[in-house]
N, C-alpha and C. Protein backbone atom coordinates (compact mmCIF):
# COMPACT_ATOMS: atom_id res chain seq x y z
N UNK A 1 -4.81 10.87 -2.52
CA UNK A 1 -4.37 11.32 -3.82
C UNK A 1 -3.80 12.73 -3.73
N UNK A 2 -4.76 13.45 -2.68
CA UNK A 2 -3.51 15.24 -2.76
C UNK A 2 -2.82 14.87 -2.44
N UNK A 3 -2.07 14.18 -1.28
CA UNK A 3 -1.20 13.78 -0.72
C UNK A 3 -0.03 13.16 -1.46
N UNK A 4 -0.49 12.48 -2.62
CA UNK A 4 0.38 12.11 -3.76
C UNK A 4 0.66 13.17 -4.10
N UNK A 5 0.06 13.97 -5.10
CA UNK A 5 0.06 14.95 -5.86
C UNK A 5 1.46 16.22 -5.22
N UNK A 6 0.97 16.46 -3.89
CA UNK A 6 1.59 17.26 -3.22
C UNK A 6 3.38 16.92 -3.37
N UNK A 7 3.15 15.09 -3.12
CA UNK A 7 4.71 15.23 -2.60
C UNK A 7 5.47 14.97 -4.36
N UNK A 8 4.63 15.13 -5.13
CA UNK A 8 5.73 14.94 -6.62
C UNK A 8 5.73 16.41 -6.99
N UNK A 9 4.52 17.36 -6.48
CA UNK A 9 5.15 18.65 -6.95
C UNK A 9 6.15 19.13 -6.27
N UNK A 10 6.23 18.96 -4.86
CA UNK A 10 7.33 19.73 -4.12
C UNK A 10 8.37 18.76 -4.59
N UNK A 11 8.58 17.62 -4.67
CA UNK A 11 9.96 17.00 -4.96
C UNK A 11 10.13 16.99 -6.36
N UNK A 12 9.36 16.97 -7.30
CA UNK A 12 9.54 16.89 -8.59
C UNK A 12 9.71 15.59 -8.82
N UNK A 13 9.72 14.54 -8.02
CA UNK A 13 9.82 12.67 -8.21
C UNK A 13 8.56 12.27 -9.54
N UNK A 14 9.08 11.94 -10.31
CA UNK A 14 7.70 11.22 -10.90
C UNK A 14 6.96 10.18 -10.18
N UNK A 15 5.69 9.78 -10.73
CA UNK A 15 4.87 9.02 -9.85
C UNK A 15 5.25 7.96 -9.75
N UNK A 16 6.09 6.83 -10.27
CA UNK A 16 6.52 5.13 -9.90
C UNK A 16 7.35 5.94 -8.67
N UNK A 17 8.50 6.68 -8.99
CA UNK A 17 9.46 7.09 -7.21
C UNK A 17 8.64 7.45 -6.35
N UNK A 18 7.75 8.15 -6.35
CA UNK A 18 7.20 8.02 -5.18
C UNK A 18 6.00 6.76 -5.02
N UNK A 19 5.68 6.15 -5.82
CA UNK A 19 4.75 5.19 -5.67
C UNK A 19 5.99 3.55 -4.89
N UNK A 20 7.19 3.86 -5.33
CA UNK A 20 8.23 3.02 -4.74
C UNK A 20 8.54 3.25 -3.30
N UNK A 21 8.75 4.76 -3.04
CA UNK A 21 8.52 5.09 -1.64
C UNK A 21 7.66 4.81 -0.64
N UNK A 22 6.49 4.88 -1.09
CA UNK A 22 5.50 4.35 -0.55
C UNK A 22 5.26 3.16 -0.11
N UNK A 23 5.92 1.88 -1.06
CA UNK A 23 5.83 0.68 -0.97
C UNK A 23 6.94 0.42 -0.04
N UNK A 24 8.28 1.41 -0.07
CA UNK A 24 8.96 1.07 0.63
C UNK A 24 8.91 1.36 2.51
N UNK A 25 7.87 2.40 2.49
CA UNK A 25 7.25 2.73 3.68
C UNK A 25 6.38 1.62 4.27
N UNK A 26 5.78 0.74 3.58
CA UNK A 26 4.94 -0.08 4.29
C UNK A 26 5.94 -1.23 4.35
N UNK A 27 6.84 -1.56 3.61
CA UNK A 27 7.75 -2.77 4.22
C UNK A 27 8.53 -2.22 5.41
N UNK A 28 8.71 -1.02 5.43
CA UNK A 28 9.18 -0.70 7.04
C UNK A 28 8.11 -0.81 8.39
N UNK A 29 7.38 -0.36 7.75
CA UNK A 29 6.30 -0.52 8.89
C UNK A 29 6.25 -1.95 9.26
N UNK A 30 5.61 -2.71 8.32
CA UNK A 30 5.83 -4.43 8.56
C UNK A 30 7.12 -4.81 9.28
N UNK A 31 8.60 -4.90 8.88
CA UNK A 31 9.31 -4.67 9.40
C UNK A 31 9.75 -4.33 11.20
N UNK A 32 8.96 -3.60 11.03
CA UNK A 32 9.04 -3.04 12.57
C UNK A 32 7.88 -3.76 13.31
N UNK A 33 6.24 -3.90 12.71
CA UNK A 33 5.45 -5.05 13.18
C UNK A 33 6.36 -5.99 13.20
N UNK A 34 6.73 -6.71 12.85
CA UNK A 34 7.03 -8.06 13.12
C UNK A 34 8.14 -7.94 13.50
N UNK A 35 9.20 -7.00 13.87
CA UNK A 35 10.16 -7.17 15.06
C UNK A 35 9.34 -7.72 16.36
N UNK A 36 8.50 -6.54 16.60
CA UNK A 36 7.91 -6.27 18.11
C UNK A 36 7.01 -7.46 18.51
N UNK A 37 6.55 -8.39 17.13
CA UNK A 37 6.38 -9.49 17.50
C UNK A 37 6.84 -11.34 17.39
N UNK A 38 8.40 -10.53 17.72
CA UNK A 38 9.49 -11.87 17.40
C UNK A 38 10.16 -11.95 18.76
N UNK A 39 10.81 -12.99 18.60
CA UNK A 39 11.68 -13.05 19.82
C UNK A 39 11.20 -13.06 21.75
N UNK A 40 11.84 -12.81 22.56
CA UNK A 40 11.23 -13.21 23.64
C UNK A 40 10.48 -12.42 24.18
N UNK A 41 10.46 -11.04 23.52
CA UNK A 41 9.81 -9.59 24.46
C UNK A 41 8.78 -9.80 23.67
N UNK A 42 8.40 -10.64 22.74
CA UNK A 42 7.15 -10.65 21.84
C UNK A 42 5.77 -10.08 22.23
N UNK A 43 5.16 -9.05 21.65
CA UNK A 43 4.18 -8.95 21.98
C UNK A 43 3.21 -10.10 21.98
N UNK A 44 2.47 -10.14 23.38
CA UNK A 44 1.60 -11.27 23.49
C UNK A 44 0.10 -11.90 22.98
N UNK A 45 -0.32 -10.87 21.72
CA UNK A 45 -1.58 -10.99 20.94
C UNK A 45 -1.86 -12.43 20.21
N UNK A 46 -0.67 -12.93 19.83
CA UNK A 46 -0.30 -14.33 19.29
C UNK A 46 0.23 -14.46 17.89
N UNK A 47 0.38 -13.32 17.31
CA UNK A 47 0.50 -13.34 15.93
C UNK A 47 1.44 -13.13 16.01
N UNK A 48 2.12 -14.53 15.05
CA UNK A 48 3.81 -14.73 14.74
C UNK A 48 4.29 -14.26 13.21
N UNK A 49 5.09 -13.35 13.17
CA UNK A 49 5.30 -12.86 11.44
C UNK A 49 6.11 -14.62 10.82
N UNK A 50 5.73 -14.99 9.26
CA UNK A 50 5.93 -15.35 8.25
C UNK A 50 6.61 -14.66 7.16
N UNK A 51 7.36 -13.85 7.10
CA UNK A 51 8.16 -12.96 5.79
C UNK A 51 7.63 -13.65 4.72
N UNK A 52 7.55 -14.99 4.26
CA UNK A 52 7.24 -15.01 2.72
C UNK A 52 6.02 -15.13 2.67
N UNK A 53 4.86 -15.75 3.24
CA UNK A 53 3.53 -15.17 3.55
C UNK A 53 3.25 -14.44 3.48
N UNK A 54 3.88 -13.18 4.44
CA UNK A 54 2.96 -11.73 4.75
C UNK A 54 3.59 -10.89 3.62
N UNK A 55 4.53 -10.90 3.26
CA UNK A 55 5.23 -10.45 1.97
C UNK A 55 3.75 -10.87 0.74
N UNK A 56 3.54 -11.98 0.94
CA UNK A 56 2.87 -12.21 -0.45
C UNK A 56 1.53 -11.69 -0.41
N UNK A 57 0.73 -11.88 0.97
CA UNK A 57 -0.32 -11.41 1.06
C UNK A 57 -0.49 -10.08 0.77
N UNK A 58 0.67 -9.31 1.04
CA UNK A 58 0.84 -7.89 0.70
C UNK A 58 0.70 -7.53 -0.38
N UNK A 59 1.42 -8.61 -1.27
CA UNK A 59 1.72 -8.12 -2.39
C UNK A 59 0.22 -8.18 -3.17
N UNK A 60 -0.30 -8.99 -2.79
CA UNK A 60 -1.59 -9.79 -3.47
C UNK A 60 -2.54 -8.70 -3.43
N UNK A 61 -2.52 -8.04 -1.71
CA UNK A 61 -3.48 -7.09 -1.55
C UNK A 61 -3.38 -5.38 -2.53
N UNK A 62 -2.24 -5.68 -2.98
CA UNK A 62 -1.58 -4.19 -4.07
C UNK A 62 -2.37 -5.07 -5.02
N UNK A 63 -1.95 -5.69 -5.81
CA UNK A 63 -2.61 -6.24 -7.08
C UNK A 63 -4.19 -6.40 -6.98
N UNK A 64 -4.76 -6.53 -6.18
CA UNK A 64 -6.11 -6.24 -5.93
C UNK A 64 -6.30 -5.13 -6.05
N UNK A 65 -6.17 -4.04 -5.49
CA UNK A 65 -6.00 -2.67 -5.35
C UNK A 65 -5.85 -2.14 -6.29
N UNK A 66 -4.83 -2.56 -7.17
CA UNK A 66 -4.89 -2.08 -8.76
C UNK A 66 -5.47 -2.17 -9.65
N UNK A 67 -6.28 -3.29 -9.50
CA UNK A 67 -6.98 -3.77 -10.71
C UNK A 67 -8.29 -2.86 -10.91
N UNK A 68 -8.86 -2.54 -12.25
CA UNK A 68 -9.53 -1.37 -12.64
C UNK A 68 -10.80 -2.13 -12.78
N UNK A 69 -11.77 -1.68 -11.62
CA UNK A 69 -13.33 -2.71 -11.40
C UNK A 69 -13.96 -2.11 -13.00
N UNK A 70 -14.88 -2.75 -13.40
CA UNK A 70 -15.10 -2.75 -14.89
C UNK A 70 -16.86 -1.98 -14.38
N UNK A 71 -17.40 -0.76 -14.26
CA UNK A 71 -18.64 -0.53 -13.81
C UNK A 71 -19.62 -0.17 -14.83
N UNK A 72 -20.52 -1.06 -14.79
CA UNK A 72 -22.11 -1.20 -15.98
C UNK A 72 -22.64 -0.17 -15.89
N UNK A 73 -23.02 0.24 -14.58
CA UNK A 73 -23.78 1.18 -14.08
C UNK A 73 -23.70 2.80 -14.07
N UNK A 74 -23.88 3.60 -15.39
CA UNK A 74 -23.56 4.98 -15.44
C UNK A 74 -23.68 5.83 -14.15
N UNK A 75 -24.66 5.38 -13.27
CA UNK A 75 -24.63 6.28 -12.22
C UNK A 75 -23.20 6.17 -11.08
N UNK A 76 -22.80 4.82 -11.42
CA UNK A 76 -21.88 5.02 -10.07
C UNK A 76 -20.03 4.75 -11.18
N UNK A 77 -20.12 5.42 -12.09
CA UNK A 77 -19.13 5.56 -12.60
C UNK A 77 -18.01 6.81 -12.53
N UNK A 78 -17.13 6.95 -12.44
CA UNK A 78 -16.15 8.13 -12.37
C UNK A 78 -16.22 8.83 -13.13
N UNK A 79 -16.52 10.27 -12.90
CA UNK A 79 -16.43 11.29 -13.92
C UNK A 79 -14.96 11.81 -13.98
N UNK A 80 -14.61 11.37 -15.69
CA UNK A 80 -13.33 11.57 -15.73
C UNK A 80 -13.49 13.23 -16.77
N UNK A 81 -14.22 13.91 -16.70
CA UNK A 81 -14.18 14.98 -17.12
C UNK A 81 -15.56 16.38 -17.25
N UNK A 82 -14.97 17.40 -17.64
CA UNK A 82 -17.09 18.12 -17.64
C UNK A 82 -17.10 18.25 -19.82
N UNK A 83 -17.87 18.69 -19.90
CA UNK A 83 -18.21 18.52 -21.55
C UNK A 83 -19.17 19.76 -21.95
């Protein structure tokens, strides 16, 4: 989260542009995984990329990630302020 914070103050990006950047950083990364394991120089671990699979699983794993856990328990809740 500083790490967020940091790069919208120095760039002045609001948070979806850089939250787009971000997303667009991990489809490069994938990207580049699954070059290195295509074709004949394939790395030999066994895992063959799927684009609309691993695309979705991705996507699935953000929407997990987002979703706001609902917590009963006052002790292990976020303090969203002091009073």
């Amino acid at each position: 989260m500083n790490e967020f914070c940091e790069i919208m103050h120095k760039s002045g990006l609001p948070p979806m542009a850089v939250m787009r950047l971000a997303a667009r950083s991990i489809g490069m990364i994938y990207r580049e995984v699954a070059d290195a394991h295509s074709g004949p120089e394939a790395c030999p671990c066994g895992w063959r990329p799927n684009e609309v699979v691993d695309v979705e699983v991705l996507g699935m794993a953000l929407m997990t990630a987002c979703e706001r856990c609902q917590v009963r328990d006052l002790r292990h809740m976020r303090i969203a302020g002091t009073a």
